[in-house]
PDB file of N, CA and C in Angstrom:
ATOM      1  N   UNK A   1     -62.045 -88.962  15.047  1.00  0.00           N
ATOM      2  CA  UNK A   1     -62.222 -88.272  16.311  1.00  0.00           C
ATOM      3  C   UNK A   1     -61.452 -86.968  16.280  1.00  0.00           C
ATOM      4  N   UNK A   2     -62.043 -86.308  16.572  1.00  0.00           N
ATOM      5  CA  UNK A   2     -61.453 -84.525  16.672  1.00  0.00           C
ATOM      6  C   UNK A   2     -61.000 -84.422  18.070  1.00  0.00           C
ATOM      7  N   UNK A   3     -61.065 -82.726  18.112  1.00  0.00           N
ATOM      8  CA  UNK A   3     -60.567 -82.367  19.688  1.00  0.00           C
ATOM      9  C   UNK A   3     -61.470 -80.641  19.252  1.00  0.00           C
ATOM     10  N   UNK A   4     -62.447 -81.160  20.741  1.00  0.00           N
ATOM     11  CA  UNK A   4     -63.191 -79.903  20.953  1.00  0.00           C
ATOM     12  C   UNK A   4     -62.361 -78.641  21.633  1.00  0.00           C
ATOM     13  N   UNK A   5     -62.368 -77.304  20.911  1.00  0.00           N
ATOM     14  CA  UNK A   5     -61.557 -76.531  20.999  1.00  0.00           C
ATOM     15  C   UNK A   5     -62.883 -75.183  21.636  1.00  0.00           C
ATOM     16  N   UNK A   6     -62.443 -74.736  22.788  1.00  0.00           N
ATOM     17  CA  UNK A   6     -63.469 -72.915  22.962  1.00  0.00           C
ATOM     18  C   UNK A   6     -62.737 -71.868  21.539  1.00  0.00           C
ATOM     19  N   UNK A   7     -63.760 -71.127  21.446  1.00  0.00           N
ATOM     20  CA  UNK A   7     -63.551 -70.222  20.442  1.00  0.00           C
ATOM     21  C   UNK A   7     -63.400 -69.319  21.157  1.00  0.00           C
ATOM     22  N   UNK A   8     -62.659 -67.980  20.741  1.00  0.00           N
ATOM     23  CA  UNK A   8     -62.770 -66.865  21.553  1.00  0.00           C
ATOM     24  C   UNK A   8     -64.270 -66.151  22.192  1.00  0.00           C
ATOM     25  N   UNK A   9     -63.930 -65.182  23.126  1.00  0.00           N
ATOM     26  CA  UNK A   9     -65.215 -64.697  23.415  1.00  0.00           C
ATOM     27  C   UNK A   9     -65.268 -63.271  23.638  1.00  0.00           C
ATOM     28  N   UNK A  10     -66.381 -62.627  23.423  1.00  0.00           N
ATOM     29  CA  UNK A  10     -65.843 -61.272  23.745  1.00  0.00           C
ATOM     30  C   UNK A  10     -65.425 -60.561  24.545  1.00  0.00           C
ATOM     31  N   UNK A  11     -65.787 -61.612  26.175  1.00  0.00           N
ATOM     32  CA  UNK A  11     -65.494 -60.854  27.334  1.00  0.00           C
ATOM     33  C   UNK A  11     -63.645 -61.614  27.496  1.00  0.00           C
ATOM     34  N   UNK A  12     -63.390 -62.719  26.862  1.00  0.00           N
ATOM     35  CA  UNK A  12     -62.479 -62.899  27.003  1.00  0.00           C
ATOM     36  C   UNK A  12     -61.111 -62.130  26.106  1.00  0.00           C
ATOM     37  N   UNK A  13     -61.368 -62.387  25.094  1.00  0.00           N
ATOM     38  CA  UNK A  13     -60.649 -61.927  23.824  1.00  0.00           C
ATOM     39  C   UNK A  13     -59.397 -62.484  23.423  1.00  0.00           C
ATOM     40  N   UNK A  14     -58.897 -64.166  23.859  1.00  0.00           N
ATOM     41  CA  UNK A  14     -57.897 -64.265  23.899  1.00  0.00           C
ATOM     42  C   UNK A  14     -58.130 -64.984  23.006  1.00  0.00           C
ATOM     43  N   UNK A  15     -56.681 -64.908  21.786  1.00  0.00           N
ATOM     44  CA  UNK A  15     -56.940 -65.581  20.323  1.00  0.00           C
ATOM     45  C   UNK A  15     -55.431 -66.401  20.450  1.00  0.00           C
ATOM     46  N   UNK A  16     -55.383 -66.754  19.304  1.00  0.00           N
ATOM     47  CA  UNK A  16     -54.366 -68.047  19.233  1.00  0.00           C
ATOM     48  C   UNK A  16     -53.443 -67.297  18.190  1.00  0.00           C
ATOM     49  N   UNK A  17     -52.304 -66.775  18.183  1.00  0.00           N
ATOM     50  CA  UNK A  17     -51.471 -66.534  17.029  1.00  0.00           C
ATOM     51  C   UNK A  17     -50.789 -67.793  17.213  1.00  0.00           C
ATOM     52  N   UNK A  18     -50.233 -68.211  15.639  1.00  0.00           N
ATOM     53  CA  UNK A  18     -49.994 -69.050  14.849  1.00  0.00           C
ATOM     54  C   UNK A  18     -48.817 -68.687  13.617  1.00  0.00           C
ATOM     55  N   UNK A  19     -47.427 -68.670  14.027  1.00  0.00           N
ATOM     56  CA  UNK A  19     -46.299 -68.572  13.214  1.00  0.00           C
ATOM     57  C   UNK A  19     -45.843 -69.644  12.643  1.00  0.00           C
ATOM     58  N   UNK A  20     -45.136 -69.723  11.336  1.00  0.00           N
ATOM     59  CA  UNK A  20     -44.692 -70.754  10.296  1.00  0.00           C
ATOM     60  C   UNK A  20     -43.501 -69.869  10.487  1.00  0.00           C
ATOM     61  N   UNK A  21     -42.056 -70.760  10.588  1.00  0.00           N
ATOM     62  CA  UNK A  21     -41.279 -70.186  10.727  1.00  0.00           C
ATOM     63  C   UNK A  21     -40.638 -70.384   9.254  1.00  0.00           C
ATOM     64  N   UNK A  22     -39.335 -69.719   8.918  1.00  0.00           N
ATOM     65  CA  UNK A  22     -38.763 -69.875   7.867  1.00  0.00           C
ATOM     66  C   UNK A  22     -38.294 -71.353   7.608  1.00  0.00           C
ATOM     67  N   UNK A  23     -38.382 -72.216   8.711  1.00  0.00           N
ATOM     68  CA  UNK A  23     -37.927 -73.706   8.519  1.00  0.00           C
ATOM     69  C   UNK A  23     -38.688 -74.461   8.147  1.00  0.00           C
ATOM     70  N   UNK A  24     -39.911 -73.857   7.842  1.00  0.00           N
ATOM     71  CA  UNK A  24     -40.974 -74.882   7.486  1.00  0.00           C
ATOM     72  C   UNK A  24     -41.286 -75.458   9.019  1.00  0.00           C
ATOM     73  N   UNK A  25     -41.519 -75.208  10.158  1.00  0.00           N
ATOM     74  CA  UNK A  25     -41.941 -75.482  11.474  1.00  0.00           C
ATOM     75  C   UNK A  25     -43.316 -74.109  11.915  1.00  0.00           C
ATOM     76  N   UNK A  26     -43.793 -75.000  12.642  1.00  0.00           N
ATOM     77  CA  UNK A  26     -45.015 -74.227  13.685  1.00  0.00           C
ATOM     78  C   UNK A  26     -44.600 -73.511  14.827  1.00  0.00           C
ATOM     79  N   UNK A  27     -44.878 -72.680  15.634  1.00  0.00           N
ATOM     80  CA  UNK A  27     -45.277 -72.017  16.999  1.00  0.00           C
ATOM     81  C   UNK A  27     -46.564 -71.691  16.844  1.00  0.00           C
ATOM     82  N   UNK A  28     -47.003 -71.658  18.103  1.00  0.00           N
ATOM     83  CA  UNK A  28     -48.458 -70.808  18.351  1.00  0.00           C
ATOM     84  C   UNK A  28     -48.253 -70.603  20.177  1.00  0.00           C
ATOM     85  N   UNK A  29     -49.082 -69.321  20.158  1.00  0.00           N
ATOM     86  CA  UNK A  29     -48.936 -68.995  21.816  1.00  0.00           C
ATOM     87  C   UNK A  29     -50.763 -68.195  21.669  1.00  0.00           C
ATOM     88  N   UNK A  30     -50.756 -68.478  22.927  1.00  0.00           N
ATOM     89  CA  UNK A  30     -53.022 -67.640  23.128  1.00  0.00           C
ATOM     90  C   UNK A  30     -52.250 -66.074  23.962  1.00  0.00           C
ATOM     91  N   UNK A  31     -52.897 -65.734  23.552  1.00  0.00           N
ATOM     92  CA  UNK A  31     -52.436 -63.808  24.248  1.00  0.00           C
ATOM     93  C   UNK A  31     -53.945 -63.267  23.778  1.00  0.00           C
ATOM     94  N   UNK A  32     -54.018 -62.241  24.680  1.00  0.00           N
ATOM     95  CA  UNK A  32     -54.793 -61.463  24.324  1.00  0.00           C
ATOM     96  C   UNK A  32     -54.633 -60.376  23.001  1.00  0.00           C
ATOM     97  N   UNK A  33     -56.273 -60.906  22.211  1.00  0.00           N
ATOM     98  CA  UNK A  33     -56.271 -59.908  21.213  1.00  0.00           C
ATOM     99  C   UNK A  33     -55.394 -58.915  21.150  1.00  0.00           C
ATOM    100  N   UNK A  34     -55.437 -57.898  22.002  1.00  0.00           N
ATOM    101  CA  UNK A  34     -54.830 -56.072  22.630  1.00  0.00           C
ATOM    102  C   UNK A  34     -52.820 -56.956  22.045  1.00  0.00           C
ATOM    103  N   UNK A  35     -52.828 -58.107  22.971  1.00  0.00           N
ATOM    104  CA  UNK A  35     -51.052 -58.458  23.095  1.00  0.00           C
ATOM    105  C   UNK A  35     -50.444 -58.708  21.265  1.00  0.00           C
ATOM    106  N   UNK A  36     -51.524 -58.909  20.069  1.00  0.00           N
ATOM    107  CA  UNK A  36     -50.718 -59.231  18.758  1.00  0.00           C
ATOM    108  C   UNK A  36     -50.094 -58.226  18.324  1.00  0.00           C
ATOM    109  N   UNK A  37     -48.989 -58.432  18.215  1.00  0.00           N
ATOM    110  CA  UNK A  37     -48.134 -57.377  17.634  1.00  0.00           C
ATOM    111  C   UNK A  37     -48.485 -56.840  16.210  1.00  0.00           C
ATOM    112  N   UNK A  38     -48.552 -55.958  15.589  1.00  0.00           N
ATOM    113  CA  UNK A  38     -48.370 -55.922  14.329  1.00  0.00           C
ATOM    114  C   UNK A  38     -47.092 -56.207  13.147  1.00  0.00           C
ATOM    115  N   UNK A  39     -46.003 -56.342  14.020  1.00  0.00           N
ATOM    116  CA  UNK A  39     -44.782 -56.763  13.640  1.00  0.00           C
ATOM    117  C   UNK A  39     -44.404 -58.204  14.063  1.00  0.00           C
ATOM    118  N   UNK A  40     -43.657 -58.757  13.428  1.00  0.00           N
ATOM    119  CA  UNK A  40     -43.231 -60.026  13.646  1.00  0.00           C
ATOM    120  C   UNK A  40     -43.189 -60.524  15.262  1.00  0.00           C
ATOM    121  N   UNK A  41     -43.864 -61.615  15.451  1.00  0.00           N
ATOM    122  CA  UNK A  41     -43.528 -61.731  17.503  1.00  0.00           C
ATOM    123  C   UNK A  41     -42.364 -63.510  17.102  1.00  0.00           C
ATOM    124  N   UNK A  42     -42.578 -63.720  16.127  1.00  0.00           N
ATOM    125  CA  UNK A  42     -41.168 -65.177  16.574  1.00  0.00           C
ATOM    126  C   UNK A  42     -39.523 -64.324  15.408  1.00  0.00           C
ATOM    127  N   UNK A  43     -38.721 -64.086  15.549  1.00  0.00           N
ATOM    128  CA  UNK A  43     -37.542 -63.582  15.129  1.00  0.00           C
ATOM    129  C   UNK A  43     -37.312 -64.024  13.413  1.00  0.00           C
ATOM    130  N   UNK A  44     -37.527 -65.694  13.288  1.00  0.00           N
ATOM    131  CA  UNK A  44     -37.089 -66.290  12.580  1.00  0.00           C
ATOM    132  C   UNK A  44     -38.998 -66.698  11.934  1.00  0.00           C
ATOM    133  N   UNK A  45     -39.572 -65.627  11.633  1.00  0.00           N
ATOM    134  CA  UNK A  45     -41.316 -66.396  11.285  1.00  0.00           C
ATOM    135  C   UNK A  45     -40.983 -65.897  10.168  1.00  0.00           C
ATOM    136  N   UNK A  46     -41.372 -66.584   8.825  1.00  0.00           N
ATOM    137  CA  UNK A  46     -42.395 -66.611   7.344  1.00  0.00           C
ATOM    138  C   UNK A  46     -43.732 -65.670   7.317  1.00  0.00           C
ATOM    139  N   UNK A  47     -44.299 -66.176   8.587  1.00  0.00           N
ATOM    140  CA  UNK A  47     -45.480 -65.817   8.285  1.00  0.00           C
ATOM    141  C   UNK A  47     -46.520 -65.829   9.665  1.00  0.00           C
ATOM    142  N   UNK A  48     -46.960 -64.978  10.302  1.00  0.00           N
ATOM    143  CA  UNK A  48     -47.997 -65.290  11.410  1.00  0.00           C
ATOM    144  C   UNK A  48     -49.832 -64.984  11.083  1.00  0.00           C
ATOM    145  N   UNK A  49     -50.375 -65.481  11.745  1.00  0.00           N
ATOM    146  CA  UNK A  49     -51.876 -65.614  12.028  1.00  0.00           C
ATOM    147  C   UNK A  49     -53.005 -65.393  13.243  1.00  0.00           C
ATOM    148  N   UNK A  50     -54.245 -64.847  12.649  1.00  0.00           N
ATOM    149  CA  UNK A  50     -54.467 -65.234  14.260  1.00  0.00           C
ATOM    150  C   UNK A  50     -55.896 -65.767  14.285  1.00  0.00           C
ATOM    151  N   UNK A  51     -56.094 -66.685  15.008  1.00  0.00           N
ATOM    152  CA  UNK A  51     -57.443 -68.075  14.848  1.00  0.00           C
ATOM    153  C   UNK A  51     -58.076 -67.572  16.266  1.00  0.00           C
ATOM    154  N   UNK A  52     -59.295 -67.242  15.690  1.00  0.00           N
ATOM    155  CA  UNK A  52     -59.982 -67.012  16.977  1.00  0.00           C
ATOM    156  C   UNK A  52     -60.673 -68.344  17.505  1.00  0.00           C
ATOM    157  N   UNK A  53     -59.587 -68.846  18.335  1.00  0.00           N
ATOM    158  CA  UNK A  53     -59.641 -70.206  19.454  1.00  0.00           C
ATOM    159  C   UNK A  53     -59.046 -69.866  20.534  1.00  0.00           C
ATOM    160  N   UNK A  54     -59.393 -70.016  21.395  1.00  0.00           N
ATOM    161  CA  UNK A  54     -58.687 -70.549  22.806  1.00  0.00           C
ATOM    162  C   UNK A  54     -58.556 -71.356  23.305  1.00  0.00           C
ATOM    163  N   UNK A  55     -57.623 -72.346  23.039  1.00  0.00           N
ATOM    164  CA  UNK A  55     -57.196 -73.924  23.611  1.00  0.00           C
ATOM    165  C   UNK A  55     -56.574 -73.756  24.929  1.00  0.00           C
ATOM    166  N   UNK A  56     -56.561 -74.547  25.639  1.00  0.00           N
ATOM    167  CA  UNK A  56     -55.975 -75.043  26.971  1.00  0.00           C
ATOM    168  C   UNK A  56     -54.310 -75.354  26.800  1.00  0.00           C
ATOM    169  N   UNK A  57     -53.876 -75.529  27.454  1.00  0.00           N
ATOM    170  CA  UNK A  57     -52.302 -76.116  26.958  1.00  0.00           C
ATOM    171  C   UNK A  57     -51.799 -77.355  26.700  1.00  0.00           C
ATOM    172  N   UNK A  58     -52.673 -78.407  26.843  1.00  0.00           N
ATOM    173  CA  UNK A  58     -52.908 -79.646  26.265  1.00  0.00           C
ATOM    174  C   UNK A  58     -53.160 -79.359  24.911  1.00  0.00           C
ATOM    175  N   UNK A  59     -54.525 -78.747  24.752  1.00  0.00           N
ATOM    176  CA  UNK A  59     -54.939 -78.510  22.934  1.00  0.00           C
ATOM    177  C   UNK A  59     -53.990 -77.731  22.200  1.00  0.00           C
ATOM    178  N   UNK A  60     -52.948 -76.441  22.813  1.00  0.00           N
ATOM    179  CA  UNK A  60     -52.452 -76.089  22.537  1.00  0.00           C
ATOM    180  C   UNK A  60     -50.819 -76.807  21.695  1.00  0.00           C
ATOM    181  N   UNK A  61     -50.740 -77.845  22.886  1.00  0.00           N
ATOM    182  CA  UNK A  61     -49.640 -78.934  21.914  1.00  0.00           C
ATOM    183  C   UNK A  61     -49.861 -79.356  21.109  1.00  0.00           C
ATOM    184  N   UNK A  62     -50.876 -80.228  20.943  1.00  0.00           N
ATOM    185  CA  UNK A  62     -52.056 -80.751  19.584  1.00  0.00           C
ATOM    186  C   UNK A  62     -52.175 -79.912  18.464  1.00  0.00           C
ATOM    187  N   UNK A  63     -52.383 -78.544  18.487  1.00  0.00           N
ATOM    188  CA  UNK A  63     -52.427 -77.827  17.577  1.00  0.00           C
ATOM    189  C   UNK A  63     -50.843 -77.942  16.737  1.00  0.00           C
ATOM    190  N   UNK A  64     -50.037 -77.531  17.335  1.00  0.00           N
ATOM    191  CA  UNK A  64     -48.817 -77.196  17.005  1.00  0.00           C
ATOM    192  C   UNK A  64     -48.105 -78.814  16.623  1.00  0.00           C
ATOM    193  N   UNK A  65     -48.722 -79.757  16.909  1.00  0.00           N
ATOM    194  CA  UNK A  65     -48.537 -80.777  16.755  1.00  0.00           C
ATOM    195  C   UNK A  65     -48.553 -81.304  15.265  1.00  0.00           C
ATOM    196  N   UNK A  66     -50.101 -80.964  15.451  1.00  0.00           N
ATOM    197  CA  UNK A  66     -50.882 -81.877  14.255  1.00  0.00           C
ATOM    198  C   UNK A  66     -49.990 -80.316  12.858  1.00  0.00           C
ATOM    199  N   UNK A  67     -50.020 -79.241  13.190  1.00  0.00           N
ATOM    200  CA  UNK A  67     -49.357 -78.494  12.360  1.00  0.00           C
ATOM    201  C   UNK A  67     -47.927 -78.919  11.591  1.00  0.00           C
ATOM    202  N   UNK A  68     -46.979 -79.060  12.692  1.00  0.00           N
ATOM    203  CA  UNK A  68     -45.772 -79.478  12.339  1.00  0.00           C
ATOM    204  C   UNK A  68     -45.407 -80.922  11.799  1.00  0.00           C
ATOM    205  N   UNK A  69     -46.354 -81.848  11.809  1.00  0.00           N
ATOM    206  CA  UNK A  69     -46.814 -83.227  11.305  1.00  0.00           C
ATOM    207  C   UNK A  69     -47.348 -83.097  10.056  1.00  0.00           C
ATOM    208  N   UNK A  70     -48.591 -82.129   9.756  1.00  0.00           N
ATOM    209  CA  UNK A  70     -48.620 -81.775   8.245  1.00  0.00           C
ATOM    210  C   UNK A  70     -50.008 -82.505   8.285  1.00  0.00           C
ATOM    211  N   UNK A  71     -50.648 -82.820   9.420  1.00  0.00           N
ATOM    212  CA  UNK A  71     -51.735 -83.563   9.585  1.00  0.00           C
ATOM    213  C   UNK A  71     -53.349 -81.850   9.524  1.00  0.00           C
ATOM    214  N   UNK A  72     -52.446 -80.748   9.532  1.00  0.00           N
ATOM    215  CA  UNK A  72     -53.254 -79.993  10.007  1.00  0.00           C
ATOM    216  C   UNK A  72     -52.548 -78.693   9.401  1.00  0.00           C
ATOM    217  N   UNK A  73     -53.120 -78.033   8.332  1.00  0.00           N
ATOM    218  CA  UNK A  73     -52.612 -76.686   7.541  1.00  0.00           C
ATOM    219  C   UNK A  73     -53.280 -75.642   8.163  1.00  0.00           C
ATOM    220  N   UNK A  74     -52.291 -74.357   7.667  1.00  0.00           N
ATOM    221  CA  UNK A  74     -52.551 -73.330   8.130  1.00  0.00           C
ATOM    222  C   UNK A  74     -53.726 -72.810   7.990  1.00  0.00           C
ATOM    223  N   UNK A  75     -53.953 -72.982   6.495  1.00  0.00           N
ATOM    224  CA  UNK A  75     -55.139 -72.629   5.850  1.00  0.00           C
ATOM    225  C   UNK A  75     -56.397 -73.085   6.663  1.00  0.00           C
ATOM    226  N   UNK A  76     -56.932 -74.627   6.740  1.00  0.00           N
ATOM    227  CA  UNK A  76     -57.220 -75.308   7.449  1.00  0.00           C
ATOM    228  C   UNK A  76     -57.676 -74.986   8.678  1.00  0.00           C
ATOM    229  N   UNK A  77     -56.856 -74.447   9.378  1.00  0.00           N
ATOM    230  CA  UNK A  77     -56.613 -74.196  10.929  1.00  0.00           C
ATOM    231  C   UNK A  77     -57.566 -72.500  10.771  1.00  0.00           C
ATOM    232  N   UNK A  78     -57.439 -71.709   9.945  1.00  0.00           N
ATOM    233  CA  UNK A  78     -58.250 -70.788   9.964  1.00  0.00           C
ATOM    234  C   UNK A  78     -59.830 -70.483   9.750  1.00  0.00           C
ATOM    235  N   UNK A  79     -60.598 -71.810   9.423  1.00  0.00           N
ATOM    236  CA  UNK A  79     -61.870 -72.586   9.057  1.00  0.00           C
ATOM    237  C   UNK A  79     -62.393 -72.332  10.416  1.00  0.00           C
ATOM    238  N   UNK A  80     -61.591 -72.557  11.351  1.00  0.00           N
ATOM    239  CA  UNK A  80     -62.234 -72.561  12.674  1.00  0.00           C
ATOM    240  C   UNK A  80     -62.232 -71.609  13.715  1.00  0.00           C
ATOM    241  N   UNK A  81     -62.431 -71.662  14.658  1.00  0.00           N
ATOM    242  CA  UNK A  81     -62.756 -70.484  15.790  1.00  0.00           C
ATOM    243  C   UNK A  81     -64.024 -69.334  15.499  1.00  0.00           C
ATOM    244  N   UNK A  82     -63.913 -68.282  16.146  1.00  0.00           N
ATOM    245  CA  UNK A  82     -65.202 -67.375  16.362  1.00  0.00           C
ATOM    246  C   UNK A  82     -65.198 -66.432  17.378  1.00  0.00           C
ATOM    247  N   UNK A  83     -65.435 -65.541  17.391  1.00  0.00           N
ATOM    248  CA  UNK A  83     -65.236 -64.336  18.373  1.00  0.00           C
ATOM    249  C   UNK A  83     -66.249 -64.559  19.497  1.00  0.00           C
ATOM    250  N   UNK A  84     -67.662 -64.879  18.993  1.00  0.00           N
ATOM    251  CA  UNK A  84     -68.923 -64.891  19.769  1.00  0.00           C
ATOM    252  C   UNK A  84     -68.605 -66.328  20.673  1.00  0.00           C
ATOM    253  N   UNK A  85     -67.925 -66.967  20.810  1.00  0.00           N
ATOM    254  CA  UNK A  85     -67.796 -68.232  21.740  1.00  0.00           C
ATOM    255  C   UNK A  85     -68.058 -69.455  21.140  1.00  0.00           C
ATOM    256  N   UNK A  86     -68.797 -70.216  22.220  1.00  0.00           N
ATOM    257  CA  UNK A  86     -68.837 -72.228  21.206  1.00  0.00           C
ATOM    258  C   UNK A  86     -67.427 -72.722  21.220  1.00  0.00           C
ATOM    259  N   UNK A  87     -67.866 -73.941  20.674  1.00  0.00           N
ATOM    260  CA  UNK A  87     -66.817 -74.491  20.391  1.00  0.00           C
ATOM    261  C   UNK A  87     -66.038 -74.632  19.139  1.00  0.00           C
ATOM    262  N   UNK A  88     -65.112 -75.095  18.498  1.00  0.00           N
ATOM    263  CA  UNK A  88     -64.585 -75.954  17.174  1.00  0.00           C
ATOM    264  C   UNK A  88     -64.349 -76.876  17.605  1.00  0.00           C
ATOM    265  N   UNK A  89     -64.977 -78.035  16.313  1.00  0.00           N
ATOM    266  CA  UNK A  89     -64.288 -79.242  16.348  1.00  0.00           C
ATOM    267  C   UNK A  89     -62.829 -79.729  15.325  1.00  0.00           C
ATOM    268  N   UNK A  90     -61.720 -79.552  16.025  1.00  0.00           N
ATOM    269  CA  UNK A  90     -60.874 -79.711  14.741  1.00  0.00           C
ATOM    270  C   UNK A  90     -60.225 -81.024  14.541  1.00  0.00           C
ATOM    271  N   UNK A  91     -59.734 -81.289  13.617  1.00  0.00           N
ATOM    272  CA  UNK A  91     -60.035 -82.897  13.114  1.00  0.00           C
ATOM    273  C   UNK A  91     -58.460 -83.138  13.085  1.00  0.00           C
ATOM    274  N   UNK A  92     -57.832 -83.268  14.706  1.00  0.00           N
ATOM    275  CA  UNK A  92     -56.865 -83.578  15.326  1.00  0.00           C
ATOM    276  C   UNK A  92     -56.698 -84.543  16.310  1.00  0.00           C
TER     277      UNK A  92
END
């Protein structure tokens, strides 16, 4: 069983960045496209991303969940979303 996720849309534009911090841990926060920084947005990040999804804040724990559990890679996590809308099903 997955968890049905909205993909971004164009009238919306809000995407999911996705930081790995230097501890080997997850963050993710939804902002608008326009809001990704081009510079680092967590102090202590490895590495950030950005997944065109828009989860709710329920899916949003789940994500960061199944991430920091190891149930759900970065790599992985970028398979999904879409600018034009729909859904993903991600296997969380």
């Amino acid at each position: 069983m997955g968890t049905t996720v909205n993909n971004t849309t164009a009238e919306s534009t809000r995407v999911l960045l996705v930081g790995e911090m230097m501890d080997g841990s997850f963050d993710a926060r939804v902002m608008a496209e326009t809001d990704v920084p081009y510079t680092k947005y967590w102090d202590n990040e490895l590495e950030q991303r950005i997944v065109y999804l828009n989860p709710d804040p329920d899916q949003l724990k789940a994500i960061v969940a199944a991430l920091n559990e190891r149930r759900l890679s970065l790599d992985d996590l970028q398979n999904f979303g879409g600018s034009s809308g729909g859904t993903s099903d991600l296997p969380i």
